[in-house]
N, C-alpha and C. Protein backbone atom coordinates (compact mmCIF):
# COMPACT_ATOMS: atom_id res chain seq x y z
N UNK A 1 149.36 131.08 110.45
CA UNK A 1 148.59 130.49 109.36
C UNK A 1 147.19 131.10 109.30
N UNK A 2 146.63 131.47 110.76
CA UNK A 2 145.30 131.83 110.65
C UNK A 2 145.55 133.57 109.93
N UNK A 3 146.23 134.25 109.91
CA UNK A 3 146.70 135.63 109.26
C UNK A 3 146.24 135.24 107.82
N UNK A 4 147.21 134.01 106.72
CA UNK A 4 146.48 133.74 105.58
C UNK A 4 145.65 133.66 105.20
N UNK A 5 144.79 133.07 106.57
CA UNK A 5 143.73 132.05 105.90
C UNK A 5 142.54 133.83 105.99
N UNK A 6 142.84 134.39 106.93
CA UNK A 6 141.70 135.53 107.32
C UNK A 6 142.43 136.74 105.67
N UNK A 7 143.35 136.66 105.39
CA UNK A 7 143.91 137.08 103.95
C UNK A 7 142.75 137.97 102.97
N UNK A 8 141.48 137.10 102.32
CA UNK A 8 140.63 137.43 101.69
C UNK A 8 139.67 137.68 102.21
N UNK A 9 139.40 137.88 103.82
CA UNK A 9 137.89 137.76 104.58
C UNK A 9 137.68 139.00 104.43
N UNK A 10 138.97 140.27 104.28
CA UNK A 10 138.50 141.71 104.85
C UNK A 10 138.70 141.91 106.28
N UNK A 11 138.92 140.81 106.94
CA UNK A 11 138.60 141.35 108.22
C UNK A 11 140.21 141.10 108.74
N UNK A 12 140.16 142.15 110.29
CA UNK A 12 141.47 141.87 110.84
C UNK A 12 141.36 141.20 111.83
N UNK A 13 142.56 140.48 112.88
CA UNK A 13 142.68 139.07 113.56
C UNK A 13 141.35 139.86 114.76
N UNK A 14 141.52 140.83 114.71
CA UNK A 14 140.38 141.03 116.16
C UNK A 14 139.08 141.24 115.78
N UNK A 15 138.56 141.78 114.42
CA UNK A 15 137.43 141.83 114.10
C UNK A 15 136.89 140.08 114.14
N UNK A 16 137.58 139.36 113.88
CA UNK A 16 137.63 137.82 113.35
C UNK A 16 137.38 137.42 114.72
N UNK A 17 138.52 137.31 115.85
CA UNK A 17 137.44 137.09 117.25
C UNK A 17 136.47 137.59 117.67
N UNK A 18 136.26 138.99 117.28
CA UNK A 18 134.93 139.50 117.73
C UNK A 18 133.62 138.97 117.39
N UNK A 19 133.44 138.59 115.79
CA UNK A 19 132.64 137.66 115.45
C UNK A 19 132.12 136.72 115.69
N UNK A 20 133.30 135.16 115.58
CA UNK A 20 133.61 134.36 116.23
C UNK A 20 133.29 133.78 117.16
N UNK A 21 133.81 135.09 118.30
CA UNK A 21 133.37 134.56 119.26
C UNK A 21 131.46 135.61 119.81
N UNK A 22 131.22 136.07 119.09
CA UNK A 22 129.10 136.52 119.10
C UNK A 22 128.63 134.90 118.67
N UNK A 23 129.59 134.70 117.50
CA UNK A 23 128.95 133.52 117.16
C UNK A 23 128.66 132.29 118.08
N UNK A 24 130.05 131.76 119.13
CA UNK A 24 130.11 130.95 119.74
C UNK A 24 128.67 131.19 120.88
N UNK A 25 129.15 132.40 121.65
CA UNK A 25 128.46 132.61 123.02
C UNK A 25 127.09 133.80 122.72
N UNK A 26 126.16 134.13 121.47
CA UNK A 26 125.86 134.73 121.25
C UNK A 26 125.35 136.01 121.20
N UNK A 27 125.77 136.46 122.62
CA UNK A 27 125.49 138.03 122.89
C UNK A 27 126.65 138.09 123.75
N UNK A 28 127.75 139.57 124.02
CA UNK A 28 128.73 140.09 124.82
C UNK A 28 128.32 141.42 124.95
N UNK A 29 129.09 141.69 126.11
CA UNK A 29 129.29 143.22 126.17
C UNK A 29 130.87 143.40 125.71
N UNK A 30 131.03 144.49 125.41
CA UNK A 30 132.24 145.24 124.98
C UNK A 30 133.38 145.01 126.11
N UNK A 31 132.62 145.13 127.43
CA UNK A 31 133.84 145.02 128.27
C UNK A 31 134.26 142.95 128.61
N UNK A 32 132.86 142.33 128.38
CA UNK A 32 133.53 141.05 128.21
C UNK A 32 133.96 140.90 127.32
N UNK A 33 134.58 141.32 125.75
CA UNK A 33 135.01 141.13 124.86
C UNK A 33 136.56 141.44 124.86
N UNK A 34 136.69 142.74 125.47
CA UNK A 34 137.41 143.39 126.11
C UNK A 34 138.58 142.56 127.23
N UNK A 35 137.88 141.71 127.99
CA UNK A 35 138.50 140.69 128.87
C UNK A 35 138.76 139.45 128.30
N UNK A 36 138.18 138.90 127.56
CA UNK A 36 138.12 137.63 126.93
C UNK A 36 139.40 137.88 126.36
N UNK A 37 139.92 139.17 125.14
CA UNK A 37 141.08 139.32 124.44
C UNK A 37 142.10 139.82 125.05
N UNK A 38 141.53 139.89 126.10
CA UNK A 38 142.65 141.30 127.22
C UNK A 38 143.45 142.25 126.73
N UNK A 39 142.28 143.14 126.15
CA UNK A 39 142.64 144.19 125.41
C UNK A 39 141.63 145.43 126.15
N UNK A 40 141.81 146.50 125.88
CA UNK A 40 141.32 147.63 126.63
C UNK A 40 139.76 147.76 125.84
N UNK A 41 139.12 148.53 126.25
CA UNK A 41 137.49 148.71 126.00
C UNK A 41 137.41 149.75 125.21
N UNK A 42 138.36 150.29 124.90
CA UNK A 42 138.14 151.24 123.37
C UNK A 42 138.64 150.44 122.12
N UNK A 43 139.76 149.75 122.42
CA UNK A 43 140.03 148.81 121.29
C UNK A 43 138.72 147.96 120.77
N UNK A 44 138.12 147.50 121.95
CA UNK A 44 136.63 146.82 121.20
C UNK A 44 135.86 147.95 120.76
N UNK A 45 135.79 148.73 120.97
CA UNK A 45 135.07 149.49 120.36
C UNK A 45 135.39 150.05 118.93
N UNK A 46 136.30 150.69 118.79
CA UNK A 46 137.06 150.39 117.63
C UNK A 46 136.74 149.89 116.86
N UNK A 47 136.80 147.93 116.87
CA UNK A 47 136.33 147.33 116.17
C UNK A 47 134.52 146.64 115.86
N UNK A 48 134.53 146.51 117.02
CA UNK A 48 132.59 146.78 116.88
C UNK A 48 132.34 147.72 116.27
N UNK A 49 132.71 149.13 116.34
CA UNK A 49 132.11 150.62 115.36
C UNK A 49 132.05 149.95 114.06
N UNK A 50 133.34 149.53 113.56
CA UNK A 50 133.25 149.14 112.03
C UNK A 50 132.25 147.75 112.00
N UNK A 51 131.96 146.70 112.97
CA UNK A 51 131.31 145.43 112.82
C UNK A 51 129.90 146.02 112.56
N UNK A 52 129.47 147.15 113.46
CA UNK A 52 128.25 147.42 113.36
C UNK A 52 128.11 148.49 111.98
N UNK A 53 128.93 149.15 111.22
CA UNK A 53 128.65 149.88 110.55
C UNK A 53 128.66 149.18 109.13
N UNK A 54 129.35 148.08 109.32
CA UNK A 54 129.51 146.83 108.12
C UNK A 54 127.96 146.47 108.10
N UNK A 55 127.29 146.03 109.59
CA UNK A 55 125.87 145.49 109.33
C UNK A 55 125.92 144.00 109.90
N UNK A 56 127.18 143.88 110.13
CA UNK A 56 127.33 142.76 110.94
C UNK A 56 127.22 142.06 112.60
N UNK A 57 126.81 143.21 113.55
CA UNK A 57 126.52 143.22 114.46
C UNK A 57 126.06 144.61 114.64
N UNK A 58 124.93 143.93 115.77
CA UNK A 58 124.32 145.58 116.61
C UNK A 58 124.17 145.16 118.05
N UNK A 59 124.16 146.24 118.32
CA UNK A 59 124.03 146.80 119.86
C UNK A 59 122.56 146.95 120.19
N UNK A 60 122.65 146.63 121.35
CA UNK A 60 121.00 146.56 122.01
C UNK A 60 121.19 146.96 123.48
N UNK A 61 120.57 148.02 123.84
CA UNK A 61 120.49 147.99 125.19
C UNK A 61 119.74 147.35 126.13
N UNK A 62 119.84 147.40 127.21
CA UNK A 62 119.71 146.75 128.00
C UNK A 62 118.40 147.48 128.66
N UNK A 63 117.41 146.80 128.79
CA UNK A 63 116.20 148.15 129.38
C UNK A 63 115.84 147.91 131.20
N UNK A 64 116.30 147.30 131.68
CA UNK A 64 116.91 147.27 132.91
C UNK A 64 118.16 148.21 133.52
N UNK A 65 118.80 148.06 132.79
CA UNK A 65 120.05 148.73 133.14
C UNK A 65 120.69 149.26 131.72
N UNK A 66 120.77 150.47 131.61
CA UNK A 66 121.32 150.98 130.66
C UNK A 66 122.06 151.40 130.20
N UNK A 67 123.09 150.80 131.22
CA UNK A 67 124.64 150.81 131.06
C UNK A 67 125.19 149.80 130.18
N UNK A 68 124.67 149.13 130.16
CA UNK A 68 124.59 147.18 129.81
C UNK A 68 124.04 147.51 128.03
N UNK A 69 124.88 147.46 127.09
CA UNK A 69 125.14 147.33 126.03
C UNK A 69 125.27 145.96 125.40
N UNK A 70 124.38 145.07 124.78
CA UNK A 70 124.42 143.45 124.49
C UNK A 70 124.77 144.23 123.16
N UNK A 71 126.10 142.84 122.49
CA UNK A 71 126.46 143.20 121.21
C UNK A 71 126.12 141.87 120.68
N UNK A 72 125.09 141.65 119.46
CA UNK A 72 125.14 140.28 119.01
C UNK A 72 125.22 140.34 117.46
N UNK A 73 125.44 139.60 116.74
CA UNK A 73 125.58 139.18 115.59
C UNK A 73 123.70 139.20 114.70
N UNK A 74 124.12 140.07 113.52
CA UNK A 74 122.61 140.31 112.85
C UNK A 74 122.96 139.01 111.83
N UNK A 75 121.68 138.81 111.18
CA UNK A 75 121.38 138.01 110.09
C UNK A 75 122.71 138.02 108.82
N UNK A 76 123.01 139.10 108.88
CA UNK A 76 124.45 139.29 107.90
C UNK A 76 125.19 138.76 108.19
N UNK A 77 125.70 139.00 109.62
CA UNK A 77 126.48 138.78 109.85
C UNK A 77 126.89 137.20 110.32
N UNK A 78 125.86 136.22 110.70
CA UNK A 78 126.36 135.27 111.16
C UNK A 78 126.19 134.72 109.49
N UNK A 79 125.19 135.01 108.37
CA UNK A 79 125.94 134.95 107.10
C UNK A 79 127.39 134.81 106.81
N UNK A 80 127.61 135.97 106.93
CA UNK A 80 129.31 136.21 106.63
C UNK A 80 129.95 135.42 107.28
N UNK A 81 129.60 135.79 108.60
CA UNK A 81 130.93 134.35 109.63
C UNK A 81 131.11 133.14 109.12
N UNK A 82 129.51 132.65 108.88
CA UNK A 82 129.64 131.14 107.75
C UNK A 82 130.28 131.22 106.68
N UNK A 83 130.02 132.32 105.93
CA UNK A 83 130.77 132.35 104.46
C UNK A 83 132.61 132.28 104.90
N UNK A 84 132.62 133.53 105.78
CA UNK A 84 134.39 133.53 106.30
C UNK A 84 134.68 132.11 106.51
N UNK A 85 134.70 131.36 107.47
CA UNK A 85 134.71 129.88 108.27
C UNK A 85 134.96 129.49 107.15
N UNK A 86 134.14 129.13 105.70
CA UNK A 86 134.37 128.42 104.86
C UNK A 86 135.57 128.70 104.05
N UNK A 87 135.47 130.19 104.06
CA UNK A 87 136.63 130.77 103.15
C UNK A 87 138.10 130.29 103.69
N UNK A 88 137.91 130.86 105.43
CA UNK A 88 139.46 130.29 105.82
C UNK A 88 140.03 128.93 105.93
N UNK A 89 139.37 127.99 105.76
CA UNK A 89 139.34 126.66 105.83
C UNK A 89 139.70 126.13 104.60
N UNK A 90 139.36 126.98 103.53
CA UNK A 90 139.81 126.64 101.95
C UNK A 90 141.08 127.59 102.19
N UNK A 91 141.16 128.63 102.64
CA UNK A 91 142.58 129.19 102.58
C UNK A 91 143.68 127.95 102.88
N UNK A 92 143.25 128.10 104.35
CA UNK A 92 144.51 127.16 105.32
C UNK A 92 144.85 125.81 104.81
N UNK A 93 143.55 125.05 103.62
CA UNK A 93 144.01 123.78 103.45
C UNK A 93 144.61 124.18 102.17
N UNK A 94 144.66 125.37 101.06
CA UNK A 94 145.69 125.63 100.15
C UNK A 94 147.08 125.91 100.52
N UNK A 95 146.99 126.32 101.88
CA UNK A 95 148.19 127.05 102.16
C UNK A 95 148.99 125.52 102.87
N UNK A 96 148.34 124.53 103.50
CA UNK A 96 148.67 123.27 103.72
C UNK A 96 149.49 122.54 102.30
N UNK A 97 148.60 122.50 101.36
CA UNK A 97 148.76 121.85 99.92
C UNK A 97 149.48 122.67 99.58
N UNK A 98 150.63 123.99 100.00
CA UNK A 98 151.18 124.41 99.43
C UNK A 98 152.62 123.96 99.95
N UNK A 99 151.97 123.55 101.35
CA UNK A 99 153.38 123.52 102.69
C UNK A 99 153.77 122.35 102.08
N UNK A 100 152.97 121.43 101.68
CA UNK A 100 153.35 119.89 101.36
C UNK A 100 153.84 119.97 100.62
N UNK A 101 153.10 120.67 99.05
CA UNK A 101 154.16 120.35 97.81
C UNK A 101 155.43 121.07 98.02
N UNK A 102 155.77 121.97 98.65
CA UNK A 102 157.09 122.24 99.21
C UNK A 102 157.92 121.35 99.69
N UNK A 103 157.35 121.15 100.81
CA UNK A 103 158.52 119.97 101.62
C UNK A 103 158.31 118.64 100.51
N UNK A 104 157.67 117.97 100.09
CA UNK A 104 157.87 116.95 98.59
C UNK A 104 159.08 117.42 98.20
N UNK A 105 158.78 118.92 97.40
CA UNK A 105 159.68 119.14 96.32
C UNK A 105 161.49 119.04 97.31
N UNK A 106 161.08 119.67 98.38
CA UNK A 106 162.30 119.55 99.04
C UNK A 106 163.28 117.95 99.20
N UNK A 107 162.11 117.11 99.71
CA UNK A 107 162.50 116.01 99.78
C UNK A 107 162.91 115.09 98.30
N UNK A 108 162.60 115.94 96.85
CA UNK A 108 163.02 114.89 96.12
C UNK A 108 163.94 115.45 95.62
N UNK A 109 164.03 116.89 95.95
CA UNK A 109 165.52 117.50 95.68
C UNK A 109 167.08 116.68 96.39
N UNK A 110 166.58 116.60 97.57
CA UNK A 110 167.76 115.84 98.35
C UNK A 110 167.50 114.68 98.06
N UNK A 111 166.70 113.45 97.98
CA UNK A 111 166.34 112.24 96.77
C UNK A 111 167.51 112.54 95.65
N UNK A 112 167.37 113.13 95.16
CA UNK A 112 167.97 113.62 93.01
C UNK A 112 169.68 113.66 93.60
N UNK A 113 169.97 114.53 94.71
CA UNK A 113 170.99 114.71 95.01
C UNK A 113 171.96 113.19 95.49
N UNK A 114 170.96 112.63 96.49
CA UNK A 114 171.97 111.51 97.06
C UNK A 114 171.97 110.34 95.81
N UNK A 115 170.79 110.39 94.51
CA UNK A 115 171.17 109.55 93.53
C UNK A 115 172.48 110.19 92.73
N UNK A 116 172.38 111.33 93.02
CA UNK A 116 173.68 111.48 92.18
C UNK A 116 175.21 111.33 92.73
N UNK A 117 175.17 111.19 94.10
CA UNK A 117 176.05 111.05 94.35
C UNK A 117 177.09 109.55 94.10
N UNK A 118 175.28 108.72 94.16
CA UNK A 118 175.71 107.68 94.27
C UNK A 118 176.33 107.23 92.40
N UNK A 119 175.65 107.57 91.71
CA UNK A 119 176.00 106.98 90.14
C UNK A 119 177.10 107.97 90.00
């Protein structure tokens, strides 16, 4: 369901945790992002390249240690995450209101049927 609801965001299921979760815990590195999804550290990268080239997150080093890459969410971007959040939430409850009037229609189909059996 969450595939639908992310449908109109643009984004794909891992760009969508990557966000997500800057948003929750607000700064990661690539390789905790990397572990969190348990996915390899080029795959985040991958998708951070495009987060950061969207404008939706940047990279900051670390001036202690400069191995240490902090990835956090810019002004756009926790924009967008709010705008997304809202968007998928109107997705998933259409796609709900769609599940329902389905199973309804189902249920008054077999309704129509057992009246007819009966008259």
């Amino acid at each position: 369901m969450l595939v639908q609801g992310l449908a109109t965001t643009g984004f794909s299921m891992r760009e969508w945790e990557i966000l997500v979760y800057l948003e929750q815990h607000g700064q990661a590195t690539a390789s905790e992002l990397a572990d969190a999804f348990m996915v390899t550290r080029t795959l985040i990268s991958r998708n951070t390249w495009r987060l950061i080239q969207d404008d939706l997150i940047q990279s900051q080093v670390n001036q202690t240690d400069r191995r240490i890459v902090w990835l956090t969410l810019t002004i756009n971007g926790q924009e967008t995450v709010q705008k997304s959040v809202r968007q998928v939430q109107a997705n998933l409850k259409d796609s709900n209101q769609s599940y329902n009037l389905n199973k309804l229609t189902k249920q008054v189909e077999t309704l129509s049927q057992q009246l007819a059996k009966i008259n």
